[in-house]
C-alpha atoms as a PDB file:
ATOM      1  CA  UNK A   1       8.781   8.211   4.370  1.00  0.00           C
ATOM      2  CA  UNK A   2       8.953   6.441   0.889  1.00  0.00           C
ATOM      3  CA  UNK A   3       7.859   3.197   1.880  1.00  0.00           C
ATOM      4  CA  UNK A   4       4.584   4.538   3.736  1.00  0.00           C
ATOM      5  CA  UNK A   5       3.884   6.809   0.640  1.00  0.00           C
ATOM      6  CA  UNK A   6       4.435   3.713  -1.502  1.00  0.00           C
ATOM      7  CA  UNK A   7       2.191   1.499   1.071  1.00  0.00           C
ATOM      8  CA  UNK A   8      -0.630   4.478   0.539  1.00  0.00           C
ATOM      9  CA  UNK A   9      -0.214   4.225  -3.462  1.00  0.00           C
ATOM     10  CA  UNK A  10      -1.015   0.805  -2.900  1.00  0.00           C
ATOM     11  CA  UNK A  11      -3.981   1.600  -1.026  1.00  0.00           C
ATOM     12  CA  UNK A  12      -5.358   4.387  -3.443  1.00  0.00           C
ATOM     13  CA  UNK A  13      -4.837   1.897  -6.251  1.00  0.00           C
ATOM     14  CA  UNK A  14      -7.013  -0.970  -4.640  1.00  0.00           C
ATOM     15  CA  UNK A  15      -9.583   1.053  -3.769  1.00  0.00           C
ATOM     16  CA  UNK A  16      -9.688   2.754  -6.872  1.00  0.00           C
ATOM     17  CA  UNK A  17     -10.106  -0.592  -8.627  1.00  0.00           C
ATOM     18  CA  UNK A  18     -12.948  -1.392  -6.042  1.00  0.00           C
ATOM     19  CA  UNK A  19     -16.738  -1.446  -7.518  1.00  0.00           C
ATOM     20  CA  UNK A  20     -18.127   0.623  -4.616  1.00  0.00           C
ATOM     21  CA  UNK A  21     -21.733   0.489  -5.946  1.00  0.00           C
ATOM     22  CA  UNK A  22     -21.649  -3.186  -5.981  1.00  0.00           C
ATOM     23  CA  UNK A  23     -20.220  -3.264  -2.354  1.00  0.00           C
ATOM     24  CA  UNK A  24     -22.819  -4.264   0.941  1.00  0.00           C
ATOM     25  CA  UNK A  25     -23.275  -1.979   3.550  1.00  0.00           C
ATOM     26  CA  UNK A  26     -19.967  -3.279   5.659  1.00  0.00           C
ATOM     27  CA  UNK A  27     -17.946  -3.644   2.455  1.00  0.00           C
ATOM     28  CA  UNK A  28     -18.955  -0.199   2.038  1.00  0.00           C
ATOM     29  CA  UNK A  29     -18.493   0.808   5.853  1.00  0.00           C
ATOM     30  CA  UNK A  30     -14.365  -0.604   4.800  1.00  0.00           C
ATOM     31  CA  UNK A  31     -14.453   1.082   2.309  1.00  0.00           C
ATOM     32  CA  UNK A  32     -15.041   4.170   3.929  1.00  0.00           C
ATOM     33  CA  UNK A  33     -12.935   3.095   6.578  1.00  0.00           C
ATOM     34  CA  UNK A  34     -10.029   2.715   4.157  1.00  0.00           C
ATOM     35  CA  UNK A  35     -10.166   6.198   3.087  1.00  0.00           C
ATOM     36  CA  UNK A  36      -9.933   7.649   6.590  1.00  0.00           C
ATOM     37  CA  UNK A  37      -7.077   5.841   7.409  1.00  0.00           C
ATOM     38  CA  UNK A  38      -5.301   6.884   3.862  1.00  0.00           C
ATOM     39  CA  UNK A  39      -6.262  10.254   5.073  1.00  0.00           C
ATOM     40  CA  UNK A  40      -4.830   9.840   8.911  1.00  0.00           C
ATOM     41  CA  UNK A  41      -1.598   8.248   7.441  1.00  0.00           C
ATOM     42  CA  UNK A  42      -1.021  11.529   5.199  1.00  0.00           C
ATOM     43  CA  UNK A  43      -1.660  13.944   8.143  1.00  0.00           C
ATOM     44  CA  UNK A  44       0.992  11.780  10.472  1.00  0.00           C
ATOM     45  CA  UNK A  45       3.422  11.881   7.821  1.00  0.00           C
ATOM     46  CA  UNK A  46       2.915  15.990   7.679  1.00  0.00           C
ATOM     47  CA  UNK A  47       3.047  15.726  11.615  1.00  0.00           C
ATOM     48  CA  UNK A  48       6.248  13.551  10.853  1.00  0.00           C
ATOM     49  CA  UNK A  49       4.776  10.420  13.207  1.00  0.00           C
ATOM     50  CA  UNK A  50       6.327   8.209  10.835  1.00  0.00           C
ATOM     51  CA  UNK A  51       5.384   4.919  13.108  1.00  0.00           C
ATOM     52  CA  UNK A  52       1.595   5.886  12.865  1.00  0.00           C
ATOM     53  CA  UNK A  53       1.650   6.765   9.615  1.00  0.00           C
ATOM     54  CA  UNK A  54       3.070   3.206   8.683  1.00  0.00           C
ATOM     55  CA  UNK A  55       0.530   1.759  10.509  1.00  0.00           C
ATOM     56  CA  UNK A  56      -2.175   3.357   9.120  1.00  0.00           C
ATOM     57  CA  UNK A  57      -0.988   2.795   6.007  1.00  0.00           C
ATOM     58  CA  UNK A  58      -0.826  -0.822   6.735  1.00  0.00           C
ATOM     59  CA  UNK A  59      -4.221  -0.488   7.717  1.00  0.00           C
ATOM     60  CA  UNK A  60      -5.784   0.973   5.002  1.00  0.00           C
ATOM     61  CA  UNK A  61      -3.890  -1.701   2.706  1.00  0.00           C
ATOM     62  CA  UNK A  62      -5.126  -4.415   4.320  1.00  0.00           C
ATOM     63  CA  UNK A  63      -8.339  -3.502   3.955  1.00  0.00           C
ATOM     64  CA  UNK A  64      -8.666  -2.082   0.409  1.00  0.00           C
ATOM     65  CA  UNK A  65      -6.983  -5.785  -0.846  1.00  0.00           C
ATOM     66  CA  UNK A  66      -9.572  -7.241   1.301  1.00  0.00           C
ATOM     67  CA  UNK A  67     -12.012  -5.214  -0.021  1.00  0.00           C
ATOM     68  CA  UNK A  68     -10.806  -5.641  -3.789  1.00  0.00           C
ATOM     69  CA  UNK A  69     -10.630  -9.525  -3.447  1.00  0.00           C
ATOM     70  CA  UNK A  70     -14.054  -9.659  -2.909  1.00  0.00           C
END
């Protein structure tokens, strides 16, 4: 469970660093994307669905340092 909390941190960070007003509409569409994933991967963790909470996790990574490299 730590290392898919510590993936999510990750997450939460980049996108917290990310200019959203300065995003397009698909950066912004990520974006958004990014949070619903965070979101998913906290739920499968409660649900215990450790495998799809990595993954989502993963995802949502993946696409906030996209997002922040920008």
């Amino acid at each position: 469970e730590k290392p898919i909390r510590d993936r999510l941190s990750v997450a939460q960070t980049s996108l917290s660093r990310v200019g959203y007003a300065r995003l397009s509409d698909d950066g912004r569409s990520q974006y958004e994307q990014s949070k619903r994933f965070i979101q998913q991967a906290e739920q499968a963790l409660k649900d215990q669905n450790f495998v799809f909470a990595q993954t989502l996790a993963d995802k949502a990574a993946n696409i906030a340092a996209e997002l922040l490299g920008r």
